[in-house]
PDB file of N, CA and C in Angstrom:
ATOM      1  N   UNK A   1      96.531 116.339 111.421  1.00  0.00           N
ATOM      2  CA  UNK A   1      97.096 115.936 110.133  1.00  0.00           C
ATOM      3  C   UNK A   1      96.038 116.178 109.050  1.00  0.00           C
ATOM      4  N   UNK A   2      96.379 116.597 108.367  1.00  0.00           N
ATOM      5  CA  UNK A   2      95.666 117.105 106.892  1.00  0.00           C
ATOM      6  C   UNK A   2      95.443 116.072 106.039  1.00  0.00           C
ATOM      7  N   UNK A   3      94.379 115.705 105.457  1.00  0.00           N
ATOM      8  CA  UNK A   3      94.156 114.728 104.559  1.00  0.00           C
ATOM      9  C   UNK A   3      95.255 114.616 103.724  1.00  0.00           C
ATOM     10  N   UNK A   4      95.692 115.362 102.922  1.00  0.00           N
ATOM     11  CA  UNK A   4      96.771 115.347 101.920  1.00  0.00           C
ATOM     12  C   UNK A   4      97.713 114.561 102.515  1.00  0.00           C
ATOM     13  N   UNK A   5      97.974 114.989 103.931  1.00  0.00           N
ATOM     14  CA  UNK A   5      99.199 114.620 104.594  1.00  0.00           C
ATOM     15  C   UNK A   5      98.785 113.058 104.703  1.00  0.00           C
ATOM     16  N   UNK A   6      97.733 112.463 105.077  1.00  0.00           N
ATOM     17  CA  UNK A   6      97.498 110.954 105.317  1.00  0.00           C
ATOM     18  C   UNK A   6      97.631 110.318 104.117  1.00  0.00           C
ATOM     19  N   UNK A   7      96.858 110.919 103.128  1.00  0.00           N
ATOM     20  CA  UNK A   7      97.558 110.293 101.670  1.00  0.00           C
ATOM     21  C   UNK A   7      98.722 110.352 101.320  1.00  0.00           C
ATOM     22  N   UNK A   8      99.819 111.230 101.565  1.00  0.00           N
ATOM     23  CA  UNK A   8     100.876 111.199 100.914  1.00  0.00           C
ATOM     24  C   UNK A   8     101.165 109.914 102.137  1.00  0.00           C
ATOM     25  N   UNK A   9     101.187 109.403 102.871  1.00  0.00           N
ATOM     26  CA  UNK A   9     101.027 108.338 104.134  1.00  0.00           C
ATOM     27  C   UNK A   9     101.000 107.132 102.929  1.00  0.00           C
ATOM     28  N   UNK A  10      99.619 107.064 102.636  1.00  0.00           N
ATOM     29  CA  UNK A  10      99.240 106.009 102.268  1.00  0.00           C
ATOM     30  C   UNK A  10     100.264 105.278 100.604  1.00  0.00           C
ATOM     31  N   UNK A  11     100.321 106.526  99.650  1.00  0.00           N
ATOM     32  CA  UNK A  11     101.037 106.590  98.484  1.00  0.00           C
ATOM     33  C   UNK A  11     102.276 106.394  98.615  1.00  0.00           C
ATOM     34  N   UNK A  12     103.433 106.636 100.263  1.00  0.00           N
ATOM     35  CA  UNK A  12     104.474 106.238 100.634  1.00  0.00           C
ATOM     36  C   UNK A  12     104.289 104.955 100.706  1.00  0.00           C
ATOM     37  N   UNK A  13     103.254 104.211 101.354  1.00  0.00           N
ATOM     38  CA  UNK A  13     103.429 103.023 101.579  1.00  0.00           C
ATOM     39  C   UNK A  13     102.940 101.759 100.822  1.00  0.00           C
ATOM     40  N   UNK A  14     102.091 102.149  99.555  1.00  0.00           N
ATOM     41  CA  UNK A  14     101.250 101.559  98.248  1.00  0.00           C
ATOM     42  C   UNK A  14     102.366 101.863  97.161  1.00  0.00           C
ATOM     43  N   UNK A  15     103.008 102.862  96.948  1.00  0.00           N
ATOM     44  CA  UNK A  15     103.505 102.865  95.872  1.00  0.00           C
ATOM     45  C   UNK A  15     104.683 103.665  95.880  1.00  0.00           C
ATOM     46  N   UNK A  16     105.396 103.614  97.049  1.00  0.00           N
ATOM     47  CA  UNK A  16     107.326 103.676  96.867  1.00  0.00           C
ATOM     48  C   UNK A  16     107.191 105.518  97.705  1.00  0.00           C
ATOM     49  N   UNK A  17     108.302 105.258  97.716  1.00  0.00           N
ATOM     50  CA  UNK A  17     109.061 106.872  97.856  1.00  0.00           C
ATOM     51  C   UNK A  17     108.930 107.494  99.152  1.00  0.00           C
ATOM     52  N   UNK A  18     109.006 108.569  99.356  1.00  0.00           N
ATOM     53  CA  UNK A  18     108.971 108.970 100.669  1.00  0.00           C
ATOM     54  C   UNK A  18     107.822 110.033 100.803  1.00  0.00           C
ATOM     55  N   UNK A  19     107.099 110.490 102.004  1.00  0.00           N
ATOM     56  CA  UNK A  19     106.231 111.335 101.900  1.00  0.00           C
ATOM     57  C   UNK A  19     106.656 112.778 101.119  1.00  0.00           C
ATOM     58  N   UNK A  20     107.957 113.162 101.369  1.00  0.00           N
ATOM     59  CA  UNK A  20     108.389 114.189 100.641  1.00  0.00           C
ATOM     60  C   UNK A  20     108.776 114.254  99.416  1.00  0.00           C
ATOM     61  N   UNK A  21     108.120 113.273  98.385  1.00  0.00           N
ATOM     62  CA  UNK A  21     108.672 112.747  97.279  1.00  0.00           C
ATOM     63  C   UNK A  21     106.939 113.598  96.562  1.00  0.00           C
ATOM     64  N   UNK A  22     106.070 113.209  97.190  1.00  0.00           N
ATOM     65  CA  UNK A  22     104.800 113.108  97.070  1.00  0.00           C
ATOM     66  C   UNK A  22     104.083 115.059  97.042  1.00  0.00           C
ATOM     67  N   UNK A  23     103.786 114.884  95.951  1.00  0.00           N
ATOM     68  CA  UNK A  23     103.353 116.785  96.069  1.00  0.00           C
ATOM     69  C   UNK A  23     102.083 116.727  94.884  1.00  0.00           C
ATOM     70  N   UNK A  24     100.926 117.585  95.907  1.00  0.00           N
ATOM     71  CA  UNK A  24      99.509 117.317  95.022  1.00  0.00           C
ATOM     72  C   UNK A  24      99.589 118.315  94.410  1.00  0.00           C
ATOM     73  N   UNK A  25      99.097 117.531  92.825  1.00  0.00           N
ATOM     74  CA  UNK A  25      99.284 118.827  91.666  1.00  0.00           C
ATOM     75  C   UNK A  25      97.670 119.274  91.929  1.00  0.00           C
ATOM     76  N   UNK A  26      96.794 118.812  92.211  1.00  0.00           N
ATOM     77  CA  UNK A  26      95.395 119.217  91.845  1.00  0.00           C
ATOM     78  C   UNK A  26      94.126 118.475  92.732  1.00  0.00           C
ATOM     79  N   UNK A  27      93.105 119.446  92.836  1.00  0.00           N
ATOM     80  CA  UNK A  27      92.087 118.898  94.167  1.00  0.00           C
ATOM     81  C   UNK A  27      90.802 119.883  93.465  1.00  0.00           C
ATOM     82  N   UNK A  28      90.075 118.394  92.959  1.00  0.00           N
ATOM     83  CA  UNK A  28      88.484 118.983  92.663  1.00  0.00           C
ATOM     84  C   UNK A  28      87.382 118.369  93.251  1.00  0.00           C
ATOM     85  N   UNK A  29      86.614 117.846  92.410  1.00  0.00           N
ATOM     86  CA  UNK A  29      85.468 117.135  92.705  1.00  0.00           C
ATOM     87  C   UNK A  29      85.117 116.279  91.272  1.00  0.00           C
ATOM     88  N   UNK A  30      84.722 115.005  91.458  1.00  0.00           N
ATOM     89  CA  UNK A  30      83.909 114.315  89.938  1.00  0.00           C
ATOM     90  C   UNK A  30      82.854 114.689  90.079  1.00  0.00           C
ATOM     91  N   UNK A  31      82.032 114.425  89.255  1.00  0.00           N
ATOM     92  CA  UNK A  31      80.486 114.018  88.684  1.00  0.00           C
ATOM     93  C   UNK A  31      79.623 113.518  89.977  1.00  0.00           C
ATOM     94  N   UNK A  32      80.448 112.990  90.641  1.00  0.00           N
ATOM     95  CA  UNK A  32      79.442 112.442  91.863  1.00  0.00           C
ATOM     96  C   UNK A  32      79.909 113.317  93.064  1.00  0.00           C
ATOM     97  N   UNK A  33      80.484 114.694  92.957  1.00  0.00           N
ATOM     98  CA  UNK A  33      80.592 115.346  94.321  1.00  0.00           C
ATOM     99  C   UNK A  33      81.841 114.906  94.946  1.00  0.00           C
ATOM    100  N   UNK A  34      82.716 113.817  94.774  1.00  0.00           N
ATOM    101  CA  UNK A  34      83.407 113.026  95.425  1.00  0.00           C
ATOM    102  C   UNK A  34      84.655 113.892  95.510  1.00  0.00           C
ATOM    103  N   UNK A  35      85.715 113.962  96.599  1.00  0.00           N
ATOM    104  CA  UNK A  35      86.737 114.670  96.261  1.00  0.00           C
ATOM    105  C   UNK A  35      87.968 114.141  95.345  1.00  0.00           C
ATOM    106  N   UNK A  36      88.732 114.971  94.733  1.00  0.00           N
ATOM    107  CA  UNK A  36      89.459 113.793  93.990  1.00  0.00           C
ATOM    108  C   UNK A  36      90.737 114.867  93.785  1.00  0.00           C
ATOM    109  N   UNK A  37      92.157 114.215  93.846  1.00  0.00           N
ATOM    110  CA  UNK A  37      92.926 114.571  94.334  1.00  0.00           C
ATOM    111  C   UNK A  37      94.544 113.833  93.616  1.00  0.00           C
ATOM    112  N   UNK A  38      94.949 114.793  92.570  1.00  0.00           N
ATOM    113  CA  UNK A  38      96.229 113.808  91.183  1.00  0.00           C
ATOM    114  C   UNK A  38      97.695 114.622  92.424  1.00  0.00           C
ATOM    115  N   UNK A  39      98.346 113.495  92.775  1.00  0.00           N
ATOM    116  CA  UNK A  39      99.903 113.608  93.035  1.00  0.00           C
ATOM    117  C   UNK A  39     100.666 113.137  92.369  1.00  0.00           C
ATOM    118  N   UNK A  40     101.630 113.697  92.464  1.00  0.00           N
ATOM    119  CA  UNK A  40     102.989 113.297  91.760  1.00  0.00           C
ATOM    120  C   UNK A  40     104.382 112.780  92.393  1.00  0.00           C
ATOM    121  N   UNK A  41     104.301 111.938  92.096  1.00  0.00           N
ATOM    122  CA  UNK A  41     106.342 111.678  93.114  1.00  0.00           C
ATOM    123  C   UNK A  41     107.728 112.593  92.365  1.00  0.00           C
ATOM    124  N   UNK A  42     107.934 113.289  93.380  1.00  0.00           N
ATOM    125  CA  UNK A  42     108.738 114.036  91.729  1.00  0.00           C
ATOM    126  C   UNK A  42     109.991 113.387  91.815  1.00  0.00           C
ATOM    127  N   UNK A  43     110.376 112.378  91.975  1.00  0.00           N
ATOM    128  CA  UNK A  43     111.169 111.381  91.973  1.00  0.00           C
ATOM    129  C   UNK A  43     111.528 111.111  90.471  1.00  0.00           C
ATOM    130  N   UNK A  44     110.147 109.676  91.003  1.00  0.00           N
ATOM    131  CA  UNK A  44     109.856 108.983  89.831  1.00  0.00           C
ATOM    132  C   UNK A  44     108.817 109.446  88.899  1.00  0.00           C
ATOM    133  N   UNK A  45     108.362 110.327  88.668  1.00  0.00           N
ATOM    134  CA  UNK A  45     107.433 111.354  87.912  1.00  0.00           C
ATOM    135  C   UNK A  45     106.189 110.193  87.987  1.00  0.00           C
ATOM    136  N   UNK A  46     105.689 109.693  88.754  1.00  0.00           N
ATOM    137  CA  UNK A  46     104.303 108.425  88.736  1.00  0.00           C
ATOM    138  C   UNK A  46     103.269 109.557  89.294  1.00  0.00           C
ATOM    139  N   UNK A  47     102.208 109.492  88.433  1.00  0.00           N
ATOM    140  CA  UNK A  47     100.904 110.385  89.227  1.00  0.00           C
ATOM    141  C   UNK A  47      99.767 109.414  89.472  1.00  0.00           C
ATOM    142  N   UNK A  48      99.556 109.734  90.154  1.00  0.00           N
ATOM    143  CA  UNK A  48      98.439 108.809  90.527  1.00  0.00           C
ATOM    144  C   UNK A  48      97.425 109.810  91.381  1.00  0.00           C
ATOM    145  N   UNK A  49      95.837 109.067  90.817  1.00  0.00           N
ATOM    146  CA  UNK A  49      94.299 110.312  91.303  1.00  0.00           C
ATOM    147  C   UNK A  49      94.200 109.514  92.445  1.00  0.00           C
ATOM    148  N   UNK A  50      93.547 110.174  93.507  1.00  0.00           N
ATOM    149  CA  UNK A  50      92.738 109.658  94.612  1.00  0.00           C
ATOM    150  C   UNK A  50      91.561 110.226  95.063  1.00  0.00           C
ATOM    151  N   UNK A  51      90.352 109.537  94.893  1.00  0.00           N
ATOM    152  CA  UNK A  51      89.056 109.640  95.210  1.00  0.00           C
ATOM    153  C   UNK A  51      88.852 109.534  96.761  1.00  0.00           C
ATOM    154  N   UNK A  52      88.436 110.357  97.164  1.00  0.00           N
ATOM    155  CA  UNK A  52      87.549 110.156  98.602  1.00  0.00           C
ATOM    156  C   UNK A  52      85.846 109.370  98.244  1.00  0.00           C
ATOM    157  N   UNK A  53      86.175 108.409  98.951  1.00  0.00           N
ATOM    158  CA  UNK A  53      84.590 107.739  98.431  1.00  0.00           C
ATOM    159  C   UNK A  53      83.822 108.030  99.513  1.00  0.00           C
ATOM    160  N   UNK A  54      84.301 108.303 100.550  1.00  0.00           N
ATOM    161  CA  UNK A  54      83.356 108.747 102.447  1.00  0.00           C
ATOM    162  C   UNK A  54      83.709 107.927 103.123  1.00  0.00           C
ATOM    163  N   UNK A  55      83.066 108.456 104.384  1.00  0.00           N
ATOM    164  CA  UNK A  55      83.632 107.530 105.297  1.00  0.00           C
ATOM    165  C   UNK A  55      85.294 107.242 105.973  1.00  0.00           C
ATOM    166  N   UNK A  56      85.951 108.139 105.343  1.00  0.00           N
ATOM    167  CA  UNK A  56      87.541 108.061 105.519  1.00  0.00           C
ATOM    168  C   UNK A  56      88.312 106.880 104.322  1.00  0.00           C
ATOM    169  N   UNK A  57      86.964 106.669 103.551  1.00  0.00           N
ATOM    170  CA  UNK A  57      87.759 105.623 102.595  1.00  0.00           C
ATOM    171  C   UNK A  57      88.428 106.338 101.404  1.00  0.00           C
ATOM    172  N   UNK A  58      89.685 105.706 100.526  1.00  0.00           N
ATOM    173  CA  UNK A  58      89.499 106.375  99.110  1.00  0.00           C
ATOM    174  C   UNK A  58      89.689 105.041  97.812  1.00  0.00           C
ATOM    175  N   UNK A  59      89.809 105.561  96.922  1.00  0.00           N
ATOM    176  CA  UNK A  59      90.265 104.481  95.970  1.00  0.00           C
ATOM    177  C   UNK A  59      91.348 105.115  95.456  1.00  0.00           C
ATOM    178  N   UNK A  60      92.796 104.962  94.416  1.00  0.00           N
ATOM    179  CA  UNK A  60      93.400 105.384  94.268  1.00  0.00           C
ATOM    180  C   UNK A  60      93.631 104.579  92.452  1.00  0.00           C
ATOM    181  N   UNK A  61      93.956 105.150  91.943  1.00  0.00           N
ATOM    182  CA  UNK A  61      94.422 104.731  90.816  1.00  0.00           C
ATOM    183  C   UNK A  61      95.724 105.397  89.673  1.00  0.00           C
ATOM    184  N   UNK A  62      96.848 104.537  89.287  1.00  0.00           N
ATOM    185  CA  UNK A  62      97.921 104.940  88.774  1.00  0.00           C
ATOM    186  C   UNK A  62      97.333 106.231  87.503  1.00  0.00           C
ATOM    187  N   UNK A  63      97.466 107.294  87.009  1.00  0.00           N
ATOM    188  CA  UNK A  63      97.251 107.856  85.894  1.00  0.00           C
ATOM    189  C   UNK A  63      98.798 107.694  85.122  1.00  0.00           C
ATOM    190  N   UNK A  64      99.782 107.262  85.445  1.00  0.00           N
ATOM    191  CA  UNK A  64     100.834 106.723  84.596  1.00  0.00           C
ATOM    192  C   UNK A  64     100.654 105.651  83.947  1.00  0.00           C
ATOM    193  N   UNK A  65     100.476 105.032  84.469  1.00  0.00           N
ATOM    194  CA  UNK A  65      99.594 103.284  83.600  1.00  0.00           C
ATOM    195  C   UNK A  65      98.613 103.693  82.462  1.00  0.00           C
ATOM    196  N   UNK A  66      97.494 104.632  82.990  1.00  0.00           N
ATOM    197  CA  UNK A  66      96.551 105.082  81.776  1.00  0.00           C
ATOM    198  C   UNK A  66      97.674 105.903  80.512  1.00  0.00           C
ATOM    199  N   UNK A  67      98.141 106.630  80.779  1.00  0.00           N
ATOM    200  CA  UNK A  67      98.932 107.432  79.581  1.00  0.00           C
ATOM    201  C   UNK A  67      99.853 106.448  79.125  1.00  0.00           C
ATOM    202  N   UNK A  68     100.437 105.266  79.323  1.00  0.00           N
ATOM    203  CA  UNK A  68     100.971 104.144  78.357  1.00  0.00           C
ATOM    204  C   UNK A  68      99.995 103.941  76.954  1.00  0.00           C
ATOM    205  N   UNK A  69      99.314 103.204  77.859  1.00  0.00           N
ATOM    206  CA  UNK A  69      98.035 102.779  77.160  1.00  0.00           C
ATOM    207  C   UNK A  69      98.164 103.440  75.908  1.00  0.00           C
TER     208      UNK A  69
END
């Protein structure tokens, strides 16, 4: 299983929809090397980034919430 594939896992089960809902628009790196990784539900159009911090960990955060703002 492909990382992508475990996240779209995790984003099914944190924040709605189905794994096939879930499609990564983009995969770089920050400032600290870290991998980082914006999906989209094309559902509900919600994107949300996910950081690989190591270790198999990530952090994840809504980027729909930020563009309210």
């Amino acid at each position: 299983m492909s990382t992508s594939d475990e996240l779209k896992n995790y984003l099914t089960q944190n924040f709605g929809g189905a794994e096939g809902d879930w499609k990564r628009l983009s995969k770089g790196k920050n400032e600290q090397g870290q991998p980082v990784r914006v999906f989209e539900n094309k559902r509900g159009g919600e994107k949300i980034e996910v950081t690989e911090t190591g270790a198999g960990q990530f952090s994840a955060r809504s980027l729909s919430d930020a563009a309210k703002e």
